[in-house]
Protein backbone atom coordinates (compact mmCIF):
# COMPACT_ATOMS: atom_id res chain seq x y z
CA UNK A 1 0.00 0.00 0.00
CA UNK A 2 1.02 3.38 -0.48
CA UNK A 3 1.93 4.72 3.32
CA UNK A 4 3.19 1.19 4.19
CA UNK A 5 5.36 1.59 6.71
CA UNK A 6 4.61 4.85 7.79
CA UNK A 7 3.41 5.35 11.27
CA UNK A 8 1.25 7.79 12.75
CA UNK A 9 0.92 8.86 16.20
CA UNK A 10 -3.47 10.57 16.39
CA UNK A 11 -4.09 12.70 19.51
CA UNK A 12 -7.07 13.84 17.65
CA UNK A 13 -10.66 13.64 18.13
CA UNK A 14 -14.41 14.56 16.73
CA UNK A 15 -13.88 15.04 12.57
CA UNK A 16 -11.37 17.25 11.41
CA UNK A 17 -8.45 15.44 12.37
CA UNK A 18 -9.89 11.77 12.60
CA UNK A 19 -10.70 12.36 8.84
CA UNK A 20 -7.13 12.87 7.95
CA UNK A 21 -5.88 10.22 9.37
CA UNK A 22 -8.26 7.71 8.38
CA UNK A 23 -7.14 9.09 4.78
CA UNK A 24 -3.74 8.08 5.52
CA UNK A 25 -4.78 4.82 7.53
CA UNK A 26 -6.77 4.38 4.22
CA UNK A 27 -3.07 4.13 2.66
CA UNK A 28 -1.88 2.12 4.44
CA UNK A 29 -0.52 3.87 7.33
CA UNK A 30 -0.15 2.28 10.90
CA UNK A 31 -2.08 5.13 12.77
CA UNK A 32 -2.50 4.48 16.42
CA UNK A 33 -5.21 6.81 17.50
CA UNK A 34 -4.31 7.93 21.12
CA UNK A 35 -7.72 8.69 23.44
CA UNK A 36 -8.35 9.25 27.03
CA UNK A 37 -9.24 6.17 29.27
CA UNK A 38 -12.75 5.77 29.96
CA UNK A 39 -14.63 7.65 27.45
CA UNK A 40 -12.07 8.16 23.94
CA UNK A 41 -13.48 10.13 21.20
CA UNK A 42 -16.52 11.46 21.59
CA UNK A 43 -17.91 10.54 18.51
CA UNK A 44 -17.90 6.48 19.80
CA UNK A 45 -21.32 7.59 21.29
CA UNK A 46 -23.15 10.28 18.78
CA UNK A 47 -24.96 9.32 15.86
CA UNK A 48 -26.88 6.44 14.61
CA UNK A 49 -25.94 3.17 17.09
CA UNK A 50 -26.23 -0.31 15.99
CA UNK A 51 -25.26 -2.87 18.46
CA UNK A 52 -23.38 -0.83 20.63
CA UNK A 53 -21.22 1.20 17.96
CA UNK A 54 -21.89 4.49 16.47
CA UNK A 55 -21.36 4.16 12.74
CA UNK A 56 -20.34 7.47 12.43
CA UNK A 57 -17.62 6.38 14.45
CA UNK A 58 -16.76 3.27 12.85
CA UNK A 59 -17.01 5.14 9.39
CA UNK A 60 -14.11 7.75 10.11
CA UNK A 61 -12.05 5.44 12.60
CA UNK A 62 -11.19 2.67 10.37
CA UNK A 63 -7.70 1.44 9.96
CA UNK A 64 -6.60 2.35 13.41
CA UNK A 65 -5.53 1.25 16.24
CA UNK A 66 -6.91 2.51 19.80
CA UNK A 67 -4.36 3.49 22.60
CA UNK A 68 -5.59 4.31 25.94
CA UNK A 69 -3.29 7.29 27.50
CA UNK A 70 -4.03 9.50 30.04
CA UNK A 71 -1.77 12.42 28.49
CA UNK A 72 -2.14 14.67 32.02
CA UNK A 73 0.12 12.06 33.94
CA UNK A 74 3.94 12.49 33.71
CA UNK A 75 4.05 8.79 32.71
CA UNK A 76 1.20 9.11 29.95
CA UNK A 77 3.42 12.28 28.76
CA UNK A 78 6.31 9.54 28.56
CA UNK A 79 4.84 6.32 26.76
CA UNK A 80 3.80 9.55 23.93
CA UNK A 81 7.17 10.38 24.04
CA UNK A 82 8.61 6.66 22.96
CA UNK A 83 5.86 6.47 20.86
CA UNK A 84 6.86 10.19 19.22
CA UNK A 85 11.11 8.49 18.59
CA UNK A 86 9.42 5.75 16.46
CA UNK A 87 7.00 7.42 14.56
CA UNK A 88 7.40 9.24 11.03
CA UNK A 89 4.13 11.95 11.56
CA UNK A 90 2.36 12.93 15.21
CA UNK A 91 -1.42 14.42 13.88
CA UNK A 92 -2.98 17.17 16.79
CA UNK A 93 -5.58 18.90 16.59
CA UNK A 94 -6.23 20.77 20.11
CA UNK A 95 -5.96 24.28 20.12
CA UNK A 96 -2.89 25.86 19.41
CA UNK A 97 -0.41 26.47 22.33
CA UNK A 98 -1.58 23.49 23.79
CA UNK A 99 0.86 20.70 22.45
CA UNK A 100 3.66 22.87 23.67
CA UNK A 101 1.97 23.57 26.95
CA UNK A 102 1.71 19.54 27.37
CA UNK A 103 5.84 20.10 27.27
CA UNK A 104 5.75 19.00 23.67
CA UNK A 105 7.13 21.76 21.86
CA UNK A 106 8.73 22.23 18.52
CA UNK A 107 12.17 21.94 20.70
CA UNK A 108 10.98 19.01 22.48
CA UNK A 109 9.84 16.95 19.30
CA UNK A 110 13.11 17.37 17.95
CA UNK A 111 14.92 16.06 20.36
CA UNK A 112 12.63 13.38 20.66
CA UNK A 113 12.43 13.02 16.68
CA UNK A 114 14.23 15.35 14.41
CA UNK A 115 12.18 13.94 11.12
CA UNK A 116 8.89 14.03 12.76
CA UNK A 117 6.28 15.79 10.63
CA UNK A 118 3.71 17.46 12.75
CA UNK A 119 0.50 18.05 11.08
CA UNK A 120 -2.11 20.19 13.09
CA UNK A 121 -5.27 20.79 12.59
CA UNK A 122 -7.13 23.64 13.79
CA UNK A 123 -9.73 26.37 13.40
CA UNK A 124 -8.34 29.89 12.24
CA UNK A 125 -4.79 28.82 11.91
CA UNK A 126 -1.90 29.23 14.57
CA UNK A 127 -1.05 32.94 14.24
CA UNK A 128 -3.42 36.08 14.00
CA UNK A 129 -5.79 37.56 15.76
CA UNK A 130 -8.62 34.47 15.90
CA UNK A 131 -6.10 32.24 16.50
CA UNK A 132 -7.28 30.90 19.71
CA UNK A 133 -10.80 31.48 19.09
CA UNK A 134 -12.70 28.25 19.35
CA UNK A 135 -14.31 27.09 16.46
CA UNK A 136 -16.85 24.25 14.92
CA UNK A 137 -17.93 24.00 11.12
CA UNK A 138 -20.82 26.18 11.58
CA UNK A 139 -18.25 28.64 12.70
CA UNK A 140 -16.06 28.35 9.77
CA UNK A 141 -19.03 28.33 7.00
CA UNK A 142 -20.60 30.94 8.36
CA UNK A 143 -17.19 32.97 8.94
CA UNK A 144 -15.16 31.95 5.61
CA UNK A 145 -17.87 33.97 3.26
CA UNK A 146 -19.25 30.31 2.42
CA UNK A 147 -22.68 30.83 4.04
CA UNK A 148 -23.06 34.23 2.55
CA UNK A 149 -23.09 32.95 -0.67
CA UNK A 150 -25.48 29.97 -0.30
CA UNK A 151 -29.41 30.45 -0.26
CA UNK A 152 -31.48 32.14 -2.28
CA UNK A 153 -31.25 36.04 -2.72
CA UNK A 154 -33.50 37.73 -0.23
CA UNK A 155 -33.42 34.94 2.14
CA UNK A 156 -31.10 34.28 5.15
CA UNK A 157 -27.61 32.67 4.96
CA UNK A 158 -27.38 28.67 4.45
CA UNK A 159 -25.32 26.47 6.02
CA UNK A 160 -24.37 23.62 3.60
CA UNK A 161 -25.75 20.10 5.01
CA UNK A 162 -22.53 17.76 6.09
CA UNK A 163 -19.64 19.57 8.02
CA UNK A 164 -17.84 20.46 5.26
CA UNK A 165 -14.79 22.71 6.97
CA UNK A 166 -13.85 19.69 9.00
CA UNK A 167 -13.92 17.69 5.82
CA UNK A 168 -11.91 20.06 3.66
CA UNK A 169 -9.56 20.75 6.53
CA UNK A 170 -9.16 16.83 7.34
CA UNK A 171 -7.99 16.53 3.15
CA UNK A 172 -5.65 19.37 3.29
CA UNK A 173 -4.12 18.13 6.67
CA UNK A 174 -3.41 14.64 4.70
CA UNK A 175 -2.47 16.26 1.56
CA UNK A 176 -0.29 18.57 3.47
CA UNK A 177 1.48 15.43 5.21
CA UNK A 178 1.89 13.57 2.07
CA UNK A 179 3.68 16.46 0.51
CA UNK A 180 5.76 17.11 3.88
CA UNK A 181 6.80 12.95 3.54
CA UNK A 182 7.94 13.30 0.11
CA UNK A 183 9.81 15.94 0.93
CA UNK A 184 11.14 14.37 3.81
CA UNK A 185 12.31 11.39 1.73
CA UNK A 186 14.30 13.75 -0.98
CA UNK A 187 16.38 15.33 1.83
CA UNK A 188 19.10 12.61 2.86
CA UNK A 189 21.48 15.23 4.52
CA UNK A 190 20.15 15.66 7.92
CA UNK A 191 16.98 16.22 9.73
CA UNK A 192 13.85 16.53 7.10
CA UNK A 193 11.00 16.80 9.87
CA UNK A 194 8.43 19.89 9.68
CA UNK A 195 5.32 21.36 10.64
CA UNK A 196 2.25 21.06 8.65
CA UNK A 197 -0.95 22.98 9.32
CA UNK A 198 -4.44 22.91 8.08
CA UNK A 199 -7.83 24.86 9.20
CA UNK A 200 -11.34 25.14 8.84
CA UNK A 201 -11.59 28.84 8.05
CA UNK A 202 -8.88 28.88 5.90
CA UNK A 203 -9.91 25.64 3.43
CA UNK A 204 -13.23 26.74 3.02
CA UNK A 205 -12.31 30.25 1.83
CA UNK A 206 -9.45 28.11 -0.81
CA UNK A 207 -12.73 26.74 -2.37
CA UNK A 208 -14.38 29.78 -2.98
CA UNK A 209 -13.23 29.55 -6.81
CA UNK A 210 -15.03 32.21 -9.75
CA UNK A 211 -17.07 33.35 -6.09
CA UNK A 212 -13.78 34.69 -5.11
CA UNK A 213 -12.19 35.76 -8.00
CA UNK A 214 -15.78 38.06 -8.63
CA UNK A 215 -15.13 39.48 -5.70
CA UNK A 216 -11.39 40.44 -5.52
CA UNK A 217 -12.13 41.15 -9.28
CA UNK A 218 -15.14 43.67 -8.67
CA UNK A 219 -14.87 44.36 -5.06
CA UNK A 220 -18.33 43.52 -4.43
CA UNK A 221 -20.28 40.51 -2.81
CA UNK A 222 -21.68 38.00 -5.13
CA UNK A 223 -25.16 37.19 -4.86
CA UNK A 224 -26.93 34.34 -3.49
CA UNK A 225 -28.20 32.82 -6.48
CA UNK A 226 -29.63 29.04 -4.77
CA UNK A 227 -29.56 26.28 -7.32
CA UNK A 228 -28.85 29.04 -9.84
CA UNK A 229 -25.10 29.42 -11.45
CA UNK A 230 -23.70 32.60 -10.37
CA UNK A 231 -22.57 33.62 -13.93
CA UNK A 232 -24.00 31.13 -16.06
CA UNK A 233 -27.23 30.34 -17.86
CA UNK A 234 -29.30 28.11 -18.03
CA UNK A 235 -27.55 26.32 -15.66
CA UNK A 236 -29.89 24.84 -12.54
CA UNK A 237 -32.85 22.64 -11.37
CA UNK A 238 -36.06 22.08 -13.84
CA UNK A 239 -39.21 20.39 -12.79
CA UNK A 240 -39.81 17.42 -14.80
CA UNK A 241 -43.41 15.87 -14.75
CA UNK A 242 -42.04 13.71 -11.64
CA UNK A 243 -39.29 15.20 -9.91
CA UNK A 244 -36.56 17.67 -10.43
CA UNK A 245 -33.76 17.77 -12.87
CA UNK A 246 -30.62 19.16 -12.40
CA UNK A 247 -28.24 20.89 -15.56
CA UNK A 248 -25.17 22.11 -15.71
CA UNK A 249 -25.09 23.87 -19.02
CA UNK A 250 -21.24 25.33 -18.46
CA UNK A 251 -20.59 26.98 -21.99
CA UNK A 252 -22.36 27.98 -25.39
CA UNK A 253 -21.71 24.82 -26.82
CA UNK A 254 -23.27 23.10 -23.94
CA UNK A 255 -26.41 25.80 -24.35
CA UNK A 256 -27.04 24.78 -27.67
CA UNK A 257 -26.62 21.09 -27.26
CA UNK A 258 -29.69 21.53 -24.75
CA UNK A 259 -31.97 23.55 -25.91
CA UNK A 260 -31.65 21.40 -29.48
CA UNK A 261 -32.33 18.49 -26.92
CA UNK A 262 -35.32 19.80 -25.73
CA UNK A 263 -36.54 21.22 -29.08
CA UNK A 264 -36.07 25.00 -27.39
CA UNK A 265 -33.23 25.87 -30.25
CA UNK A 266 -34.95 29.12 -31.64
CA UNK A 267 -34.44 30.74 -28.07
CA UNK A 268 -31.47 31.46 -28.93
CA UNK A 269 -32.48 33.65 -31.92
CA UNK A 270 -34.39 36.28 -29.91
CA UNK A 271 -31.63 39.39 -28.48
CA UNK A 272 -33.04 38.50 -24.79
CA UNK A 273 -30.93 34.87 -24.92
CA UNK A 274 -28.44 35.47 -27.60
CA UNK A 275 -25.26 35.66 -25.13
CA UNK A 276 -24.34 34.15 -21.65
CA UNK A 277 -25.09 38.02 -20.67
CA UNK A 278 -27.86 38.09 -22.14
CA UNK A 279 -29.32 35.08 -20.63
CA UNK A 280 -27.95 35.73 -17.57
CA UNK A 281 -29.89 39.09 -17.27
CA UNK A 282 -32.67 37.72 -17.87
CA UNK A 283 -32.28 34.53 -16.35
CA UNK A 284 -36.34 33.71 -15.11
CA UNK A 285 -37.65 34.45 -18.88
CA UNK A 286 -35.22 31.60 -20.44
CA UNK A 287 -36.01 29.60 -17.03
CA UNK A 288 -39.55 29.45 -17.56
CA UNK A 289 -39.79 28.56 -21.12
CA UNK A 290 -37.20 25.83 -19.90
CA UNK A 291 -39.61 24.74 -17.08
CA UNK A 292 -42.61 24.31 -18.68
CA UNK A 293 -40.61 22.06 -21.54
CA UNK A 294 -39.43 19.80 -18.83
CA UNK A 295 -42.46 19.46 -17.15
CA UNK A 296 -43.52 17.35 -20.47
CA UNK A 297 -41.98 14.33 -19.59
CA UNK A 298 -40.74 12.68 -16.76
CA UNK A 299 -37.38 12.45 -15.20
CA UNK A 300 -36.23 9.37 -16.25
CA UNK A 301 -36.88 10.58 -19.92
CA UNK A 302 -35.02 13.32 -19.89
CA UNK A 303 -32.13 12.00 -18.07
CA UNK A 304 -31.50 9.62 -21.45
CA UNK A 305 -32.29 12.33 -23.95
CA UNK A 306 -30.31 14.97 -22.63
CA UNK A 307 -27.46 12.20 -22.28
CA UNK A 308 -27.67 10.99 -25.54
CA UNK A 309 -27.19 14.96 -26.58
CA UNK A 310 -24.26 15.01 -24.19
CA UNK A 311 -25.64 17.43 -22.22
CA UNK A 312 -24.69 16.97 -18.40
CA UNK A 313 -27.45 16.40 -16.16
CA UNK A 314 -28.39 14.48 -12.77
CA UNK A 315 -31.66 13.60 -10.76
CA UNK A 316 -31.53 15.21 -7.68
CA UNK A 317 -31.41 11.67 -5.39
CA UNK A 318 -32.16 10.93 -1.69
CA UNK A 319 -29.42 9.59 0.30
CA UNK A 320 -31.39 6.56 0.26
CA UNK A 321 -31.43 6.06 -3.77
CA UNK A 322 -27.52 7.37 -3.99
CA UNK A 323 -26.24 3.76 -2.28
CA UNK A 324 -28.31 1.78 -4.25
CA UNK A 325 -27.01 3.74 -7.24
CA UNK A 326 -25.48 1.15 -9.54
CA UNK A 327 -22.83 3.75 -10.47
CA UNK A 328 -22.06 4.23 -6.59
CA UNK A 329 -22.01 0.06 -6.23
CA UNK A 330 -19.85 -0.12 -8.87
CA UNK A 331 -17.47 1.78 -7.54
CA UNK A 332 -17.36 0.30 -4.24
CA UNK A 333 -18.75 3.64 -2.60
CA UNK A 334 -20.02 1.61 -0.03
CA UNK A 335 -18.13 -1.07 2.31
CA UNK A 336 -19.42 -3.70 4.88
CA UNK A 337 -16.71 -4.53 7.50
CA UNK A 338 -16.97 -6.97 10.08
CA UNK A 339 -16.82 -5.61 13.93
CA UNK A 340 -16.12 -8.94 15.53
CA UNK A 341 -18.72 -9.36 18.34
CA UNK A 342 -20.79 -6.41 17.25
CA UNK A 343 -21.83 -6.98 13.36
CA UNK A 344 -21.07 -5.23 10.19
CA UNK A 345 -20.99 -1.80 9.67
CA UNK A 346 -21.78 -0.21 6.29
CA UNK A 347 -19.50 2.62 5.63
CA UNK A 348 -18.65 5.00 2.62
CA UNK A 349 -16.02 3.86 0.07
CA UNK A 350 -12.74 4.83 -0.84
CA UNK A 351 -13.00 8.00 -3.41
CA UNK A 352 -9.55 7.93 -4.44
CA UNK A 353 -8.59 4.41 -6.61
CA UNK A 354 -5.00 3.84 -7.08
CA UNK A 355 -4.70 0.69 -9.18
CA UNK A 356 -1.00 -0.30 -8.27
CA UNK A 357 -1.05 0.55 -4.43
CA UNK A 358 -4.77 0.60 -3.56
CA UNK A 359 -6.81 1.24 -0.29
CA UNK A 360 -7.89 -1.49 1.94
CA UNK A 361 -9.83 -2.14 4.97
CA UNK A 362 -7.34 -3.61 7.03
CA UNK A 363 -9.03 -3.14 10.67
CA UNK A 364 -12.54 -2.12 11.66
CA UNK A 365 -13.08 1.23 14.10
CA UNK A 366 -11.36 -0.14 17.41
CA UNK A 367 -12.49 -0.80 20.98
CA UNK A 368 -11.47 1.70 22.96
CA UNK A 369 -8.03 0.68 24.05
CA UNK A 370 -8.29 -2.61 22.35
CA UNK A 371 -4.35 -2.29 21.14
CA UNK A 372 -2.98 -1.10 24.10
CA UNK A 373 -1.14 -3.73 25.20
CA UNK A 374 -0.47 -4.50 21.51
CA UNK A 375 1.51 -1.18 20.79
CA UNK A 376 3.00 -0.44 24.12
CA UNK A 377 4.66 -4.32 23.52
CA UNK A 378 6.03 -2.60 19.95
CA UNK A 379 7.70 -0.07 22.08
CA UNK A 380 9.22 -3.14 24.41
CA UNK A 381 7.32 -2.35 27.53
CA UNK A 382 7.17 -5.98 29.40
CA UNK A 383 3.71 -7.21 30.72
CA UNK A 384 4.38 -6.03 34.15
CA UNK A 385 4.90 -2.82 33.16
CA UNK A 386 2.03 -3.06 31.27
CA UNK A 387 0.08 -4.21 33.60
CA UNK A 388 1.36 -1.45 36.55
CA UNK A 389 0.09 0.98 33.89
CA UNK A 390 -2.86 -0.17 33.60
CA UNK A 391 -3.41 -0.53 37.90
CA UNK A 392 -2.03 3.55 37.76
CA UNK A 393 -4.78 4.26 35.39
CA UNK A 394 -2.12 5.45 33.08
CA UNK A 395 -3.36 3.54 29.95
């Protein structure tokens, strides 16, 4: 696999940070997720729960393996230590200050391991003025401009559905430490360890794309525009006799293509629809005449008409119809792993395919603590040392 060999040491918890390092887990990595005795992450309790294990949980905790440590004790502070000498990345994502206030500071980490990469993973970043501000995806959607541009003009703000800074921020943290390994493996003379960071404010406003560029352009807000395109048209949902329709018509070609499709050609003969600009201006005449075409036929019927015209196009689908998409089965978008003594747990797939090194499910989500023993034996603690540990409350 394509991290083989690599290990990470997790201290994080909830999304953000869990995400990335299931990514790398994904690839192979030997991530050993680090979580306080007694309770863990969080997350093992919240969402839906099947037979004792949240499948939220399972779904973003696969490929790891669980390490009781109770990081406020001197000796919890030194089993992270010996596992910090033999690992290659240590993932964080509390706020920031506090790794170095835990007497884990940049000094520290490279004494302990001079080509350690330290990814972090926090809200606003680790310098400025919102630095140590706390912060949740709502936070960061509503504070990166993303909000303010989704909804319908003339209507309040939207927040979009899943937690999409945490998501964003969890790929950029494990992008960010892929590019920090490689690096690390080009520099044979001396120490090749570094810092990489990653936050939910700041990946959110990186996907801003022609929203941003309008606006550093023109110095003005965009609009909220809903299911609209902000500078394209037609480009949005139609009502079909049975359900909606979604089209992305992205360029004149693609314009003609579908209103030829839809027998609508001569539309673009009258001055109102001749250009992009024109249509965009007036977007709801060119809508309507769109509309009440669509509403002709059904869904289903359009979907292969417009597709045979190669125009792009989509039925907007329920969660509930998207895994039983034979598109989504065929490409393995959804897994079944085995929790031994608790059942299988359906999870999403793996979105990126490599063909030579490719992602497995190696493990299921762990117990908490279930490799305890397992990993502190890998460092060469004996079982009585183990075991004192454990009668400490330690691990």
């Amino acid at each position: 696999m394509a991290l083989s060999g690599i290990r990470v040491v997790d201290l994080t918890r909830i999304l953000a940070g869990p995400f990335c390092t299931m990514l790398l887990a994904d690839m192979g990595a030997d991530v050993i997720k680090i979580e306080s005795p007694g309770g863990g992450d969080p997350v093992r309790n919240q969402g839906a729960m099947k037979h004792g294990v949240s499948w939220y949980f399972a779904q973003f905790n696969r490929n790891k393996r669980s390490l009781t440590l109770d990081l406020r004790s001197a000796e919890g502070k030194a089993v992270l230590a010996d596992l910090i000498r033999g690992a290659d990345v240590l993932v964080e994502n509390y706020r920031p200050g506090v790794l170095d206030e835990m007497g884990f500071d940049q000094a520290r980490r490279d004494a302990l391991n001079p080509n350690l990469v330290t990814t972090s993973v926090n809200g606003f970043g680790s310098t400025g003025p919102y630095a140590q501000r706390p912060a949740f995806d709502f936070i960061a959607q509503a504070m990166s401009g993303f909000m303010a541009v989704n909804g319908r003009e003339g209507e309040p703000p939207m927040r979009a559905a899943p937690p999409l800074s945490d998501l964003v921020a969890g790929l950029y943290a494990a992008f960010g430490t892929v590019c920090a390994l490689m690096a690390r493996g080009r520099l044979a003379d001396g120490a090749a360890g570094q810092r990489v960071e990653a936050s939910l404010n700041n990946g959110l406003v990186s996907l801003m794309a022609y929203l941003s560029a309008e606006c550093l352009a023109g110095g003005t807000d965009p609009k909220r525009t809903g299911n609209d395109h902000p500078i394209m048209s037609p480009y949005g949902l139609y009502r079909a006799a049975d359900g909606e329709i979604a089209v992305a018509a992205s360029h004149d070609g693609i314009v003609e293509r579908f209103l030829g499709a839809i027998d609508l050609l001569e539309l673009l003969e009258r001055p109102e629809y001749a250009t992009n600009a024109d249509r965009f201006e007036n977007r709801a005449g060119i809508d309507a005449e769109i509309e009440a075409r669509i509403g002709l036929d059904t869904v289903e019927a359009w979907i292969e008409r417009l597709n045979g015209a190669g125009v792009p196009c989509g039925r907007v689908q329920p969660l509930t119809e998207v895994f039983e998409d034979p598109q989504i089965q065929a490409q393995e978008m959804v897994l079944e792993i085995d929790h031994p003594g608790r059942g299988p747990v359906k999870v999403t797939g793996f979105p990126v395919k490599l063909d030579g090194t490719p992602c497995q499910v190696r493990l299921p989500a762990p117990e908490l603590g279930g490799h305890t023993g397992e990993v502190l034996g890998e460092l060469g603690y004996d079982a009585p040392r183990i075991d004192a540990l454990r009668a400490r409350g330690v691990v």
